[in-house]
Every structure is written in C-alpha cells, then in structure tokens.
C-alpha atoms as a PDB file:
ATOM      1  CA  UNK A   1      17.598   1.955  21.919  1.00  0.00           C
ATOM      2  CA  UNK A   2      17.631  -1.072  19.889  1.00  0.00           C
ATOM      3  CA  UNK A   3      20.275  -1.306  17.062  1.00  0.00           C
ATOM      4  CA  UNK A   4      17.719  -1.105  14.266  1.00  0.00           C
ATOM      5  CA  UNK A   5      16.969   2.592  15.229  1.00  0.00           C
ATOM      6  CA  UNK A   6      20.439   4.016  13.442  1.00  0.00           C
ATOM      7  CA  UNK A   7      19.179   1.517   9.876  1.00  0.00           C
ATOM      8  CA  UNK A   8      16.165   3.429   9.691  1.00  0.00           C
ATOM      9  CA  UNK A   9      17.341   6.654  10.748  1.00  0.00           C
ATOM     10  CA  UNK A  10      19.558   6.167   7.336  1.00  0.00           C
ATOM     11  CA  UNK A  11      16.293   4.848   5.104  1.00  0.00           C
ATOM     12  CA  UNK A  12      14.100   8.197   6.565  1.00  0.00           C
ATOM     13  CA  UNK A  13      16.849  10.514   5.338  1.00  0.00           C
ATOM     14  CA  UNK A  14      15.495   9.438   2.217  1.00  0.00           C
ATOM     15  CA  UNK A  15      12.013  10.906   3.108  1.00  0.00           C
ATOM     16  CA  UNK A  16      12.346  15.090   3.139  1.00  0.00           C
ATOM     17  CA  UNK A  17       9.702  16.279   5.852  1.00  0.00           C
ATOM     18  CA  UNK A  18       9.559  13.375   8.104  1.00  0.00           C
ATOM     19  CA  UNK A  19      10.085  13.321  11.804  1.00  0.00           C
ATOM     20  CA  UNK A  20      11.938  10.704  12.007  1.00  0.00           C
ATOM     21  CA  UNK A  21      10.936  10.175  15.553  1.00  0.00           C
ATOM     22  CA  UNK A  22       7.307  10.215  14.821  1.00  0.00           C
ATOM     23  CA  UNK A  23       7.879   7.762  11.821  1.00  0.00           C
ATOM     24  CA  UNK A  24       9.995   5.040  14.242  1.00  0.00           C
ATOM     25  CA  UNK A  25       8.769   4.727  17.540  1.00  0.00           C
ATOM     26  CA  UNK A  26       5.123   4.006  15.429  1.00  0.00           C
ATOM     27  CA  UNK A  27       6.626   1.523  13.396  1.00  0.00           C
ATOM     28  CA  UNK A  28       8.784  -0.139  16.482  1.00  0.00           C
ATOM     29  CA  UNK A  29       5.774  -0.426  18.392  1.00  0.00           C
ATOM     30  CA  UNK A  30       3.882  -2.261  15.474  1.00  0.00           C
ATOM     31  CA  UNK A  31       6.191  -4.497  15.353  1.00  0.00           C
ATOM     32  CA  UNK A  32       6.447  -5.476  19.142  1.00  0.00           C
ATOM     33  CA  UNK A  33       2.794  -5.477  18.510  1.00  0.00           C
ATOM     34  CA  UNK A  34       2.682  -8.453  16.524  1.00  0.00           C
ATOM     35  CA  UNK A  35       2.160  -6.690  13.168  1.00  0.00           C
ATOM     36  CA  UNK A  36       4.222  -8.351  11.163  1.00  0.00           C
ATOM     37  CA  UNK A  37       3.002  -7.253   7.153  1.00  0.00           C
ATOM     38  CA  UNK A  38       3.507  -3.972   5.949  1.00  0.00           C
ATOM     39  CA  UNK A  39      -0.294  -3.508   5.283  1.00  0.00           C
ATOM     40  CA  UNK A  40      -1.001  -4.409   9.114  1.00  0.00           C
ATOM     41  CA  UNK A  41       1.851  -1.917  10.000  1.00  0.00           C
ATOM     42  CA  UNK A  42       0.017   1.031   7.702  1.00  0.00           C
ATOM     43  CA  UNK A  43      -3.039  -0.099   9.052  1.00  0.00           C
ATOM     44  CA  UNK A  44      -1.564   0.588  12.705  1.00  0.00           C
ATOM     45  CA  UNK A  45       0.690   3.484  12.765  1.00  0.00           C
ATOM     46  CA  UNK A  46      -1.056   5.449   9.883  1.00  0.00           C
ATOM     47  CA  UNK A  47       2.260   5.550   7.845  1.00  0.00           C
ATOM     48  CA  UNK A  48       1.809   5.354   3.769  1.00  0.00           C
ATOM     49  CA  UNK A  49       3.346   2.558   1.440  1.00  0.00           C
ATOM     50  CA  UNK A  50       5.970   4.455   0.614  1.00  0.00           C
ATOM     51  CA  UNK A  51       7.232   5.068   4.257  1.00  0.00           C
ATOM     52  CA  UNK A  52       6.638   1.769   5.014  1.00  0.00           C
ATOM     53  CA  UNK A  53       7.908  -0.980   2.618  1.00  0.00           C
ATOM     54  CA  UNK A  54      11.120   1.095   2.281  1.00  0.00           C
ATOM     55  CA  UNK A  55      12.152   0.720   5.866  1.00  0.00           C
ATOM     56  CA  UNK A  56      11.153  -2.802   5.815  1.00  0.00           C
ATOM     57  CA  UNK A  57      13.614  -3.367   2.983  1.00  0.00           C
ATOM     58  CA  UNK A  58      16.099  -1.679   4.196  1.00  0.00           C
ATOM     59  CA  UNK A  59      15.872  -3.790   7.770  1.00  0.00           C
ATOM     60  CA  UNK A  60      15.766  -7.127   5.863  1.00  0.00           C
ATOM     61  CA  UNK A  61      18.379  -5.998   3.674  1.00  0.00           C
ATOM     62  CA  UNK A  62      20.715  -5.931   6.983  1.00  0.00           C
ATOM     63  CA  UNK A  63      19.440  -8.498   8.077  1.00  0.00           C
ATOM     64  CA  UNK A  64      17.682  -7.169  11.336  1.00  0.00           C
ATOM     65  CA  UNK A  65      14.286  -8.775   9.911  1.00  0.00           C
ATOM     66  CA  UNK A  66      13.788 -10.940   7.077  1.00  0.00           C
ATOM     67  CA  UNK A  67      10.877 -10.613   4.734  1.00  0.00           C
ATOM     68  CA  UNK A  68       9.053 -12.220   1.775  1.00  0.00           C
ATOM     69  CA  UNK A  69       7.929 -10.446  -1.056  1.00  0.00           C
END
C-alpha cells in the first residue's frame, strides 16, 4: 500500500467512530480518479468536510500532495 496510507491512518485517529478503512480506500480512489478538490472528493466518496479537508492537510503538510487554500 502506498506510503500515504500510515499519514492518514494518524489524521483518522483524530476522528472517534471511523473505519478507517472505509474512510481511505474512498478517498484513495478519488484521488486516482482525478478528483482533485475537496468538494469533488465529498461529492465522490460521501465523506463530510470535516473528514475531508483534515486529511488533505495533513497529506500536504508532509508533503505527499500539495494544496492551495
């Protein structure tokens, strides 16, 4: 599995009641589908905001992805 998985792994500890496998392989896949905002990835996996924009900021934080705000 790629290294990213372990990064958010760390940021869903974060989220009590989450399966983390049910929160990454969505996300992953949006991503590898091209969806590259974190609206587009909401839109596509079903995820909330606040699942979301924390993983992305903790990816571009190690620099696995970079992002604008």
């Amino acid at each position: 599995m790629p290294a990213v998985v372990p990064s958010l792994k760390l940021t869903l500890a974060a989220l009590p009641g989450k399966d983390v496998e049910a929160v990454v392989r969505p996300f992953l896949q949006a991503l590898l589908d091209g969806r590259h905002h974190g609206f587009d990835i909401m839109e596509a996996t079903g995820l909330a905001s606040g699942t979301v924009y924390p993983i992305l900021r903790r990816l571009d934080g190690e620099g696995i992805l970079r992002s604008r705000w």
